[in-house]
N, C-alpha and C. Protein backbone atom coordinates (compact mmCIF):
# COMPACT_ATOMS: atom_id res chain seq x y z
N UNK A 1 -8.53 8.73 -15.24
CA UNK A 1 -9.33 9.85 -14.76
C UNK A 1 -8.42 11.08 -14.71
N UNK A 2 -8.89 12.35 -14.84
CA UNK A 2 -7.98 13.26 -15.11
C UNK A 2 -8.25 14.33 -13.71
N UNK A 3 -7.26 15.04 -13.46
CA UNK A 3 -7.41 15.65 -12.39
C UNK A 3 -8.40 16.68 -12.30
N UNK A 4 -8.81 17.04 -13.42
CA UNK A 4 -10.10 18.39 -13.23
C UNK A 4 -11.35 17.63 -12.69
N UNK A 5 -11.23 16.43 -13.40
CA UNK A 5 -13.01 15.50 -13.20
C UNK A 5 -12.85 14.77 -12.05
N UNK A 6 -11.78 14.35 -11.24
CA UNK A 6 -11.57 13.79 -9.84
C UNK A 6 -12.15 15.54 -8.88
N UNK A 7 -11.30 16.48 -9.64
CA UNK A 7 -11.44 17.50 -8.32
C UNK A 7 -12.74 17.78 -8.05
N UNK A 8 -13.70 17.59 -8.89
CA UNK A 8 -14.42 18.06 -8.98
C UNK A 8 -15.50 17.29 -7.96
N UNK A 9 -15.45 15.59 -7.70
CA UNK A 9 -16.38 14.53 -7.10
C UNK A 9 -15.59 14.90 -5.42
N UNK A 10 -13.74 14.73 -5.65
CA UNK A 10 -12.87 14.22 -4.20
C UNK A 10 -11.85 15.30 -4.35
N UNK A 11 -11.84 16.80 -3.82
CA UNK A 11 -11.19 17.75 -3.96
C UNK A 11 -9.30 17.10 -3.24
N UNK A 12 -10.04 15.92 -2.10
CA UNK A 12 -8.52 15.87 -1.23
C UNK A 12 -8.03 14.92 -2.09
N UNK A 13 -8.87 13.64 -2.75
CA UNK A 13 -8.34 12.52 -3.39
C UNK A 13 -7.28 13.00 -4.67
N UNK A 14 -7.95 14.46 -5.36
CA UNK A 14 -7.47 14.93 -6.25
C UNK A 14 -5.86 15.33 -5.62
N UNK A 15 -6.12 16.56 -4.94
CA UNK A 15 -5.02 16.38 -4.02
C UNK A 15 -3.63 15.55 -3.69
N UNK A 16 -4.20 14.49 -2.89
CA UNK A 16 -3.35 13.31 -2.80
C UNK A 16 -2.50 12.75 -4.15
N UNK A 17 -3.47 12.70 -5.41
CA UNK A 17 -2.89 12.29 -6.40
C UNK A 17 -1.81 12.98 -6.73
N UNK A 18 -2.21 14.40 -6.87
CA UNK A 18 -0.99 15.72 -7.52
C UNK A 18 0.37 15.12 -6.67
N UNK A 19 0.03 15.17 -5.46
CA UNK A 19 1.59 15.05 -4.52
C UNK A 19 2.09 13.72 -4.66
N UNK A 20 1.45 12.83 -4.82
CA UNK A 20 2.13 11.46 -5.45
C UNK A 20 2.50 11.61 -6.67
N UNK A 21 1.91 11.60 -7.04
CA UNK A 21 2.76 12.50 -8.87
C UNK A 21 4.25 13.07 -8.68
N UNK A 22 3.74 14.08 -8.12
CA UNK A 22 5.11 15.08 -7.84
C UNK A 22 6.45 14.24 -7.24
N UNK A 23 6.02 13.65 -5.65
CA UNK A 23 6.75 12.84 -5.30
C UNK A 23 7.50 11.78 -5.92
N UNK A 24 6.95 10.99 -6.83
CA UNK A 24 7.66 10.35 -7.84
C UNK A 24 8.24 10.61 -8.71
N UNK A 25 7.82 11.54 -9.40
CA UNK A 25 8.68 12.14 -10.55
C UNK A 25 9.78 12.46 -10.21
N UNK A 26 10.14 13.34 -8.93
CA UNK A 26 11.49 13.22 -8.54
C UNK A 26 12.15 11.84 -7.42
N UNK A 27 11.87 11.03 -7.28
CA UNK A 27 12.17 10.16 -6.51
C UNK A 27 13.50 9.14 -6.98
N UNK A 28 14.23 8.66 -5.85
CA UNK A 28 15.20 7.86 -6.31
C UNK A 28 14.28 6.03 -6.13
N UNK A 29 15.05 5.10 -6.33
CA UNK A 29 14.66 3.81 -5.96
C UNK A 29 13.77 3.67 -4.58
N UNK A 30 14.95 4.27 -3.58
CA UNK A 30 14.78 3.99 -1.90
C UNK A 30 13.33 5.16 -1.86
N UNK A 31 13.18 5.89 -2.15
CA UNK A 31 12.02 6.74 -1.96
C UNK A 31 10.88 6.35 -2.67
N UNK A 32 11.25 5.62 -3.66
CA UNK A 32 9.81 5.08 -4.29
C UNK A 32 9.19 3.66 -3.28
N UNK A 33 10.39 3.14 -3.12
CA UNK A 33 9.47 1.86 -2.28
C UNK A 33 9.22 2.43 -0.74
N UNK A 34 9.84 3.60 -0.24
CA UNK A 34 9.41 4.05 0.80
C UNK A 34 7.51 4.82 0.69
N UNK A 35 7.49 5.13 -0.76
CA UNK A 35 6.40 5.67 -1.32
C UNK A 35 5.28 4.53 -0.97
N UNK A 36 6.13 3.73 -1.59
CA UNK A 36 4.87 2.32 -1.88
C UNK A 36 4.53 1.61 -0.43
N UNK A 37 5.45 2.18 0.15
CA UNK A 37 4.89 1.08 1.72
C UNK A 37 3.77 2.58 2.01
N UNK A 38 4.04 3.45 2.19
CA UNK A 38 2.93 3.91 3.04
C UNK A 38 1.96 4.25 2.49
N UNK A 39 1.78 4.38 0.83
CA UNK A 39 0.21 4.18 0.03
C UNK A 39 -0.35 2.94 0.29
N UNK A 40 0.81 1.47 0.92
CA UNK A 40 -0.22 0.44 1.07
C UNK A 40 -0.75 0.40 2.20
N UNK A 41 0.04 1.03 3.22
CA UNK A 41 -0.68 1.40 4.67
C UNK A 41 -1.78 1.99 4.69
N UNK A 42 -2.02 3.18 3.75
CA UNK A 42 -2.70 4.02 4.05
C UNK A 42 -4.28 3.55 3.21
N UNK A 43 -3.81 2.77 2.27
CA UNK A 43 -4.97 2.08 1.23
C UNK A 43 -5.35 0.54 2.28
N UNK A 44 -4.78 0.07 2.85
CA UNK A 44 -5.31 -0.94 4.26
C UNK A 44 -6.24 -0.38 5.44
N UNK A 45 -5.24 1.09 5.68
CA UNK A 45 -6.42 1.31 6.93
C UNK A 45 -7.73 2.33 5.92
N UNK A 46 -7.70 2.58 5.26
CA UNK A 46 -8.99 3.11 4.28
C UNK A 46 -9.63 1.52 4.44
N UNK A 47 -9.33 0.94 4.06
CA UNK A 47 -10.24 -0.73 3.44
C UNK A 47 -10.48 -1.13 5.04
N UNK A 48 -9.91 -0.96 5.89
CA UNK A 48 -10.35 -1.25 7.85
C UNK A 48 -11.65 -0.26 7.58
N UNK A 49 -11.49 0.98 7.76
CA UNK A 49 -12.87 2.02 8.08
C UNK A 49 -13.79 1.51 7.07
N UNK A 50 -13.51 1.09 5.89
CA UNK A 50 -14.37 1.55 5.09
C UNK A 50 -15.28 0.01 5.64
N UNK A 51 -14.70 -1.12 5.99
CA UNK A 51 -15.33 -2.11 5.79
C UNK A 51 -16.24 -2.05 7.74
N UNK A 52 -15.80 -1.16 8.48
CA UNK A 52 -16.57 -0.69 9.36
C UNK A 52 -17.62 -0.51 8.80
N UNK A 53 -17.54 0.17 7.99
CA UNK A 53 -18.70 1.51 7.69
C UNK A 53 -19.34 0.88 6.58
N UNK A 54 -19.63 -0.18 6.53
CA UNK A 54 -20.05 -0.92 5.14
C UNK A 54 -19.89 0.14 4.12
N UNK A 55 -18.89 0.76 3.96
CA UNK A 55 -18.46 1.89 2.54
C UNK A 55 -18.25 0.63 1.72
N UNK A 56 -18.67 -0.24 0.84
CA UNK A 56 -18.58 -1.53 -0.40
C UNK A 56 -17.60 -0.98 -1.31
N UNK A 57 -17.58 -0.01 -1.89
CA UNK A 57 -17.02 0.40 -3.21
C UNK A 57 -15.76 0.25 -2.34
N UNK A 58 -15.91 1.90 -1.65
CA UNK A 58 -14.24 2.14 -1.12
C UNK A 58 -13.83 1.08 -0.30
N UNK A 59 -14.03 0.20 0.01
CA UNK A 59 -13.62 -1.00 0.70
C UNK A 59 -12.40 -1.85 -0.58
N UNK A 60 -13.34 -2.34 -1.28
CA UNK A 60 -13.00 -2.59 -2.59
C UNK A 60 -11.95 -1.78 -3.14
N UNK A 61 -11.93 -0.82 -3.68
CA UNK A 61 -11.23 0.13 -4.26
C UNK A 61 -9.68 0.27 -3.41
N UNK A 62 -9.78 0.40 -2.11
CA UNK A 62 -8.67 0.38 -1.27
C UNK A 62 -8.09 -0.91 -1.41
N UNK A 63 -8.25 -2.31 -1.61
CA UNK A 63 -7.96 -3.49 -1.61
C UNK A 63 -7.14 -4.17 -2.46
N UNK A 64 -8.00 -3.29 -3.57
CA UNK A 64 -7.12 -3.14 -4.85
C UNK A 64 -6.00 -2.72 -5.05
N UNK A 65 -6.30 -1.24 -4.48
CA UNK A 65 -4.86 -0.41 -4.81
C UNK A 65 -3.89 -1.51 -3.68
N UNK A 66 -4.45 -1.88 -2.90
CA UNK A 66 -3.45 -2.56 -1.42
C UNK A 66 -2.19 -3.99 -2.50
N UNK A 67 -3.50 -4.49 -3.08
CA UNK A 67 -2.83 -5.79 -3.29
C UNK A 67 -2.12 -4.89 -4.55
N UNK A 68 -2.07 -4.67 -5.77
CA UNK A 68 -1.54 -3.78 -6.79
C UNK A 68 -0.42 -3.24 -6.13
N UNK A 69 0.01 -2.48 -5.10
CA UNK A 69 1.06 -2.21 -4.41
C UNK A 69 1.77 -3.31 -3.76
N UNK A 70 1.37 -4.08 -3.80
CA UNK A 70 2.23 -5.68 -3.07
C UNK A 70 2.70 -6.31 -3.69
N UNK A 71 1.56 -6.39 -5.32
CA UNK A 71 2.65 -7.12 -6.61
C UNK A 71 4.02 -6.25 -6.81
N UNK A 72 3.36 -5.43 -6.91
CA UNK A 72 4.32 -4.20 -7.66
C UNK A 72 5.82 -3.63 -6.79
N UNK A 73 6.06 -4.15 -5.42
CA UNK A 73 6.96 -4.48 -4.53
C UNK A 73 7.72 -5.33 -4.48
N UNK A 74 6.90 -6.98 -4.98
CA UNK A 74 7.54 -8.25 -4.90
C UNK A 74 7.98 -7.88 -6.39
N UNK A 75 7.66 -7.24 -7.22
CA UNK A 75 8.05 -7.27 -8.54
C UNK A 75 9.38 -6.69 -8.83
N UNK A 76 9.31 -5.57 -7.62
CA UNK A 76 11.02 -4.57 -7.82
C UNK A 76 11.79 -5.53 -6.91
N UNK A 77 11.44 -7.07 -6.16
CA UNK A 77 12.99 -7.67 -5.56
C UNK A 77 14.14 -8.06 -6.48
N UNK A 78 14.93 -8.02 -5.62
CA UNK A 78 16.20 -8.34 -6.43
C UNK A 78 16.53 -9.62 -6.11
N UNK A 79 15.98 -11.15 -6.16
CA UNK A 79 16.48 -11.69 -5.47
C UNK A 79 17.77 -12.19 -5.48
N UNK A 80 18.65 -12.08 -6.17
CA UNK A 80 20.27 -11.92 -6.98
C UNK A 80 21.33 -10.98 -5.79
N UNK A 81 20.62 -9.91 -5.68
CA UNK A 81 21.41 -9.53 -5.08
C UNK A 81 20.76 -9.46 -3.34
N UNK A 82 19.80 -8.94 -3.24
CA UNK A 82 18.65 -9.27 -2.05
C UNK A 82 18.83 -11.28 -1.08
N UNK A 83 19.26 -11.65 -1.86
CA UNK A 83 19.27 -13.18 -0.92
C UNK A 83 17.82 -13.53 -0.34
N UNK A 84 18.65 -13.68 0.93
CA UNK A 84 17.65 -14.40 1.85
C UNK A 84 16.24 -12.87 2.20
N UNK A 85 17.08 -11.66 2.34
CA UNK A 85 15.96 -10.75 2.61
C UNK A 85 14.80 -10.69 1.63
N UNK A 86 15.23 -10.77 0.05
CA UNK A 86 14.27 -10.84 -0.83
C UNK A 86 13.42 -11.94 -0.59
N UNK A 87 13.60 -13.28 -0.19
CA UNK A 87 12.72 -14.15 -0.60
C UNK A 87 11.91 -14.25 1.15
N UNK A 88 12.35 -13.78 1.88
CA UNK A 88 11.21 -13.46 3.09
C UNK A 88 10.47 -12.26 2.98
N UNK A 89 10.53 -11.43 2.19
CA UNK A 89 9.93 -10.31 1.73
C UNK A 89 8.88 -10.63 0.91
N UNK A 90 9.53 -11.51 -0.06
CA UNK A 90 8.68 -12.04 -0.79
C UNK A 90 7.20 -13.06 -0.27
N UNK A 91 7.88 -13.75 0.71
CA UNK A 91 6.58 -14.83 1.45
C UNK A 91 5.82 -13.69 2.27
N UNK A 92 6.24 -12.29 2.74
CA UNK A 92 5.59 -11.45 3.66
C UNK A 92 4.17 -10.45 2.65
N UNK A 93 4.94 -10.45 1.49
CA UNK A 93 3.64 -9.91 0.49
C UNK A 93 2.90 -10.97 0.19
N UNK A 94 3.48 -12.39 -0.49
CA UNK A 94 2.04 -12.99 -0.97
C UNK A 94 1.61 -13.20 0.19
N UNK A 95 1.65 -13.64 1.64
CA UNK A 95 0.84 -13.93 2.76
C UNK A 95 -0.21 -12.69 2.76
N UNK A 96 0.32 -11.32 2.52
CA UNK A 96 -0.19 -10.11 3.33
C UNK A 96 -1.31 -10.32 2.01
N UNK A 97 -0.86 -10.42 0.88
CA UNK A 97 -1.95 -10.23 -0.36
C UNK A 97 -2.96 -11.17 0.50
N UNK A 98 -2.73 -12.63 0.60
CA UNK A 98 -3.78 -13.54 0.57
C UNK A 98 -4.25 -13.33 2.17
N UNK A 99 -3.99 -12.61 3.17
CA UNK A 99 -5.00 -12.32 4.31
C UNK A 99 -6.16 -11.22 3.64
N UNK A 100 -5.58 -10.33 2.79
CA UNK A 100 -6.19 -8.79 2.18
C UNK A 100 -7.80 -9.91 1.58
N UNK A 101 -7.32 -10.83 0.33
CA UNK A 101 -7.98 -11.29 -0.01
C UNK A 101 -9.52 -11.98 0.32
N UNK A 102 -8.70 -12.64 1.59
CA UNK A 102 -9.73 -13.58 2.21
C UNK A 102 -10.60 -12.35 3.23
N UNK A 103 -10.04 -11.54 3.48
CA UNK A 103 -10.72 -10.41 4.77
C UNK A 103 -11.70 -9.83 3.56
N UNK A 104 -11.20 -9.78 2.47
CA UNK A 104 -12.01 -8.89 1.49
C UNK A 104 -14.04 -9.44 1.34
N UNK A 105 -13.84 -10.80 1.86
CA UNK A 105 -15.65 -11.13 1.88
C UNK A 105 -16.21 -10.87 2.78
N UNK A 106 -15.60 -10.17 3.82
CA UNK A 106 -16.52 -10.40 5.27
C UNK A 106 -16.40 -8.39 5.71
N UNK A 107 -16.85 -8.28 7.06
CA UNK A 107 -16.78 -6.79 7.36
C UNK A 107 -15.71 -6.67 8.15
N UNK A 108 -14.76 -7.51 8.45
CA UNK A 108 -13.87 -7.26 9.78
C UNK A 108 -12.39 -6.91 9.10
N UNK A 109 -13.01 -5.39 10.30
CA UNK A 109 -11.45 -4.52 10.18
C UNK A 109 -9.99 -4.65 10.06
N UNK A 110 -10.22 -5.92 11.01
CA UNK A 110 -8.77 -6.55 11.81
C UNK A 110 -7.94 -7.06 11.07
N UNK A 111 -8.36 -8.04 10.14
CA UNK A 111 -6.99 -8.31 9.05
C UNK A 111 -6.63 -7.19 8.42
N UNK A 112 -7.00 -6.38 7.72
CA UNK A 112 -6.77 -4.80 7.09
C UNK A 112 -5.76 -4.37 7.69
N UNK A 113 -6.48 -3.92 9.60
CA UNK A 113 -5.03 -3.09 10.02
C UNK A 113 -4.06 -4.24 10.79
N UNK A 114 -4.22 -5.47 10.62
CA UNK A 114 -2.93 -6.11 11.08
C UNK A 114 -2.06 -5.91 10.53
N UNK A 115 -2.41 -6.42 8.86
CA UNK A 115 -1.26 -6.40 7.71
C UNK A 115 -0.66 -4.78 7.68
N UNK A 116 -1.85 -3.66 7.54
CA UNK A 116 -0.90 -2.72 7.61
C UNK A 116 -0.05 -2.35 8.72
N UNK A 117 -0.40 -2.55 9.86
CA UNK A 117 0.17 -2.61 11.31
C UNK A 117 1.73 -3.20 10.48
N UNK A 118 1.95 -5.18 10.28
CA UNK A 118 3.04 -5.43 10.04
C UNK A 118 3.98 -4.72 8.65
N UNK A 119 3.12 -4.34 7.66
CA UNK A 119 3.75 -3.12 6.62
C UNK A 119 4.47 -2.07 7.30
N UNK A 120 3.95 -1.25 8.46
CA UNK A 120 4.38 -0.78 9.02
C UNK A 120 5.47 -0.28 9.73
N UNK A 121 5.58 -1.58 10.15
CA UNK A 121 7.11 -2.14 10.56
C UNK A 121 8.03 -2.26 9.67
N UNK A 122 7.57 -2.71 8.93
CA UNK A 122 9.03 -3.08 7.96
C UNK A 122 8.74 -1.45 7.03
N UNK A 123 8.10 -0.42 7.19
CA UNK A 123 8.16 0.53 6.43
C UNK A 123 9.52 1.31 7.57
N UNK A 124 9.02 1.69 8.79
CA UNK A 124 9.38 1.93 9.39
C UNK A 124 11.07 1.75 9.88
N UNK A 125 11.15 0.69 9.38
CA UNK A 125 12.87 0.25 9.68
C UNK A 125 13.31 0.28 8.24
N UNK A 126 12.66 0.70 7.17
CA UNK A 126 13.45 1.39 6.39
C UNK A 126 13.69 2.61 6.08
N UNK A 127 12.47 3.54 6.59
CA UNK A 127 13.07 4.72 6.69
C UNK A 127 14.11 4.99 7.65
N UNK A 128 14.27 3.82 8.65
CA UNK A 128 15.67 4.06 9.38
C UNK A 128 17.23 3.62 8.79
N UNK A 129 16.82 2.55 7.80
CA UNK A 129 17.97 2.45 7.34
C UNK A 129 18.30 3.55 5.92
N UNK A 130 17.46 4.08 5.41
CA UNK A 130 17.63 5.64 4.54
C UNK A 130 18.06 6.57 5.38
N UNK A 131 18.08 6.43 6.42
CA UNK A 131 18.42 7.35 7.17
C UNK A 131 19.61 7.55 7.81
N UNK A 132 20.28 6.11 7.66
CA UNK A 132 21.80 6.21 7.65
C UNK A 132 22.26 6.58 7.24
């Protein structure tokens, strides 16, 4: 989809896209997966409201992008050099994928923002360790 025909339906969605764009293009490693934790936060608690609000599509649509950001995380481990942190990282996405999954048939919010709740955390203590 191209940004004139998004602006035109989701002026902010359009939006959002440009600055993720931007943001990546200049980004190092540590800023891209800092990227990727909080688009999956933010695509979890979208898929919580939306599945309030029986919103179906955007429920869906958020779920997607959620789990797509979780492969695409377990996909950049290192487990070579990562050890033991990679492969508990690793059991923390496929778990978080397969709660996303199973919450995905029903209307309840709560698995959505748990997992992002625990994303959270571990987003959170890495922007503290970038910050060293």
């Amino acid at each position: 989809m191209s940004y004139a025909s998004a602006l035109g339906r989701d002026p902010a969605e359009t939006y959002r896209r440009i600055d993720i764009a931007g943001r990546t293009a200049q980004a190092d490693g540590p800023a891209l997966v800092q990227l990727l934790y909080d688009e999956v936060v933010r695509a979890l608690r979208v898929a919580a409201w939306a599945a309030e609000n029986r919103q179906l599509q955007m429920k869906s649509d958020k779920i997607t992008r959620a789990t797509a950001i979780l492969f695409g995380l377990e996909a950049g481990l290192d487990f070579e050099a990562g050890g033991e942190v990679s492969i508990t990282l690793s059991r923390v996405y496929g778990g978080a994928r397969r709660t996303i999954v199973e919450a995905s048939i029903g209307h309840d919010p709560a698995p959505f923002r748990a997992v992002a709740d625990d994303l959270e955390e571990i987003a959170q203590a890495w922007r503290t360790i970038r910050a060293a």
